[in-house]
C-alpha atoms as a PDB file:
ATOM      1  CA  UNK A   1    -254.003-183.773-108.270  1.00  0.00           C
ATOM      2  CA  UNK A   2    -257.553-184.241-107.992  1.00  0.00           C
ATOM      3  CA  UNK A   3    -259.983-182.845-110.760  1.00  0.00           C
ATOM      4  CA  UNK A   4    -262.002-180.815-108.668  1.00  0.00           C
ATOM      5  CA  UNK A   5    -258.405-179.119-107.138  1.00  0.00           C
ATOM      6  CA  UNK A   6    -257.191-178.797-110.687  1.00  0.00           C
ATOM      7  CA  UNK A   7    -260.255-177.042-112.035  1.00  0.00           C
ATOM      8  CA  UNK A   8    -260.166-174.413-109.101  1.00  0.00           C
ATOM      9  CA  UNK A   9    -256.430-173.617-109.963  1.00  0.00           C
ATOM     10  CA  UNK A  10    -255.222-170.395-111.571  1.00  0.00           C
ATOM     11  CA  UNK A  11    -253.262-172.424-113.919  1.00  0.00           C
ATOM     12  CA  UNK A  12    -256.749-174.420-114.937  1.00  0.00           C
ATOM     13  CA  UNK A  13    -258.795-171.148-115.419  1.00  0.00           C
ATOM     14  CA  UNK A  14    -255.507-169.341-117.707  1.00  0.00           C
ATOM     15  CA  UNK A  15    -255.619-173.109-119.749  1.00  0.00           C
ATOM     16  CA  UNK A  16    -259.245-172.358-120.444  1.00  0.00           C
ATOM     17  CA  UNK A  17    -258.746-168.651-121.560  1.00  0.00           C
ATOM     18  CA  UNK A  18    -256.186-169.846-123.865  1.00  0.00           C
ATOM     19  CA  UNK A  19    -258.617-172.540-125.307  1.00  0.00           C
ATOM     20  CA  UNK A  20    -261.076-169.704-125.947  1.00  0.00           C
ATOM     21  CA  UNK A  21    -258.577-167.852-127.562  1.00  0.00           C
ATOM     22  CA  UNK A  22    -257.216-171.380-129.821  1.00  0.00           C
ATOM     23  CA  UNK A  23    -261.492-172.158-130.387  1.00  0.00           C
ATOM     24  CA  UNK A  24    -261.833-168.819-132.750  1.00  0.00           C
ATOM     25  CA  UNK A  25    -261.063-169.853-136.069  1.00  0.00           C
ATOM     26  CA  UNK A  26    -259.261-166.334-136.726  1.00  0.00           C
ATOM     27  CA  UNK A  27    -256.419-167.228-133.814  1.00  0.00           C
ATOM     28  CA  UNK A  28    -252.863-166.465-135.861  1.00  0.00           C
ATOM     29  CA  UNK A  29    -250.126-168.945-134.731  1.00  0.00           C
ATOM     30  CA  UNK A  30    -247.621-166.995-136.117  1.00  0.00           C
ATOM     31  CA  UNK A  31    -248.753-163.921-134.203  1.00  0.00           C
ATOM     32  CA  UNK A  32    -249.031-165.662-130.706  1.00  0.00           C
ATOM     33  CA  UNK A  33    -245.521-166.612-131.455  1.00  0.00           C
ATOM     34  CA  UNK A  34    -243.934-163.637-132.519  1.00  0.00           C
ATOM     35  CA  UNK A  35    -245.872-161.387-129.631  1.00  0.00           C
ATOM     36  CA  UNK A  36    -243.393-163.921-126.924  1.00  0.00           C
ATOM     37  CA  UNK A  37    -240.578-162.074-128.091  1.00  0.00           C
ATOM     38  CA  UNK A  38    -241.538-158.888-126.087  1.00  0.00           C
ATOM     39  CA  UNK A  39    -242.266-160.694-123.035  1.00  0.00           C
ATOM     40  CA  UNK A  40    -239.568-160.097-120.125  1.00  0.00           C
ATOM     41  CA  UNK A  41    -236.567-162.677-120.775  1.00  0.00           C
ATOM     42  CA  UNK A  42    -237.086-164.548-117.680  1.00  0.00           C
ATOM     43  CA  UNK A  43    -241.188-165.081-118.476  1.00  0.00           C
ATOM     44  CA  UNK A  44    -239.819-166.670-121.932  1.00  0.00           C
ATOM     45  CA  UNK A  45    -238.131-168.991-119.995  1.00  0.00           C
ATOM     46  CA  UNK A  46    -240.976-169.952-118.192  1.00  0.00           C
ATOM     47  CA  UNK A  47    -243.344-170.208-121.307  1.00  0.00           C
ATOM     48  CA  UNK A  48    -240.499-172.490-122.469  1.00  0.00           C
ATOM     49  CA  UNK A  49    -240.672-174.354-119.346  1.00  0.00           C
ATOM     50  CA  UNK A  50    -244.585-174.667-119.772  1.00  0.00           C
ATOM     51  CA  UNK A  51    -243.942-175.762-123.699  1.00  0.00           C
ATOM     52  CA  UNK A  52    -241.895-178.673-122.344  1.00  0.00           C
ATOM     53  CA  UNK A  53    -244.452-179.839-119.457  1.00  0.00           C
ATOM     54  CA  UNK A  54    -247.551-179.541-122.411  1.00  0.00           C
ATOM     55  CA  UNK A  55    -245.201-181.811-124.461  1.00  0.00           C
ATOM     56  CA  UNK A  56    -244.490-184.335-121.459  1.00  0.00           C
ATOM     57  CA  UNK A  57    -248.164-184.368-121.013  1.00  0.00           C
ATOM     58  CA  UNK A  58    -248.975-184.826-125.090  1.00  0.00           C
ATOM     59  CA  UNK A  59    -246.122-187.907-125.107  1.00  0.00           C
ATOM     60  CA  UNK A  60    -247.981-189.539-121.877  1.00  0.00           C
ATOM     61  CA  UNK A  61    -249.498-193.253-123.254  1.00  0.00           C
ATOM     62  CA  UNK A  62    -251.696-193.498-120.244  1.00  0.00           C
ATOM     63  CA  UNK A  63    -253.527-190.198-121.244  1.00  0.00           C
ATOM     64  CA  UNK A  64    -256.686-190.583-123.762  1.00  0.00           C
ATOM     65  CA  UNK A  65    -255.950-189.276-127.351  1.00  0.00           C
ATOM     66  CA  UNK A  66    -257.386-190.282-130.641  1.00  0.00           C
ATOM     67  CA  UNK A  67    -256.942-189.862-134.079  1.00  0.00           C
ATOM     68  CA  UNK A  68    -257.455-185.767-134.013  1.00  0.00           C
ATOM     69  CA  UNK A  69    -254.460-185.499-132.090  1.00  0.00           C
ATOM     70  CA  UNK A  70    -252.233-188.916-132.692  1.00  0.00           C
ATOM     71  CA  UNK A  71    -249.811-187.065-134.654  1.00  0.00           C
ATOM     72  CA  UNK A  72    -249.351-184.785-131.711  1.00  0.00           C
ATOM     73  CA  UNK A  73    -248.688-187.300-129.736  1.00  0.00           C
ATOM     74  CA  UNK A  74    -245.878-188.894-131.653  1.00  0.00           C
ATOM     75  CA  UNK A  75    -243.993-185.727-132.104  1.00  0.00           C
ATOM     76  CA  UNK A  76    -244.096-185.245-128.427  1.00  0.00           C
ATOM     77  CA  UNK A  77    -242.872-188.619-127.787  1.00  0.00           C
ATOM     78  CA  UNK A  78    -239.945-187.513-130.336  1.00  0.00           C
ATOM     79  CA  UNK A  79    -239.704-184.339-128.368  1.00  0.00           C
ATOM     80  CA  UNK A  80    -239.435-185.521-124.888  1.00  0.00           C
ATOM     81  CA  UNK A  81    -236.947-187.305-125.627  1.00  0.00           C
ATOM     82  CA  UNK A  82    -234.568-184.606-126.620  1.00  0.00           C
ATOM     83  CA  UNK A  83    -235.854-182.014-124.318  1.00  0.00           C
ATOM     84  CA  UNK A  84    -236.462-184.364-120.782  1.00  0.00           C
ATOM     85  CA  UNK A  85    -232.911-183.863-119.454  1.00  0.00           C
ATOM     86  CA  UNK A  86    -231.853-180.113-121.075  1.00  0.00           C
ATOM     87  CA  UNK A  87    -231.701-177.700-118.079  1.00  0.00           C
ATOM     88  CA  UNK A  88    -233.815-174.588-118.023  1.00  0.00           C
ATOM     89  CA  UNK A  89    -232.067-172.446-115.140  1.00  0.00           C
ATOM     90  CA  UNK A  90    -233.700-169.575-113.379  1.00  0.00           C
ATOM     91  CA  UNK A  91    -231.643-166.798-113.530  1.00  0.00           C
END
């Protein structure tokens, strides 16, 4: 997908919210996490689905990353490998 596509997506402009929410040095993990829990069932699913496309992305080696977010990296190489082939089904 082209840059200039990607930046004029929905998808692009909800990333960036949710970087302005992860920039303020008050955002509570633990909160985010627990709120999921009283989304509808089958928009857990797809958060779940996002969580494993973010970690396909983070274990990519032809994407940049440095030392602030090696370690990131790694894990998701760990984690893709468990979670590539696991079905997700929309029911």
């Amino acid at each position: 997908m082209e840059r200039f596509e990607l930046e004029n997506s929905r998808e692009f402009k909800a990333a960036m919210k949710l970087e302005n929410a992860l920039n303020d040095m008050c955002f509570e993990y633990k909160n985010f996490a627990e709120a999921i829990k009283y989304f509808h069932p089958t928009l857990q699913q797809s958060l779940f689905r996002l969580i494993r496309q973010i970690i396909n992305v983070q274990a990519d080696e032809s994407r940049y990353y440095d030392d602030r977010n090696r370690a990131s990296h790694e894990v998701a190489k760990l984690l893709k490998e468990i979670i590539e082939n696991q079905c997700l089904p929309y029911i």
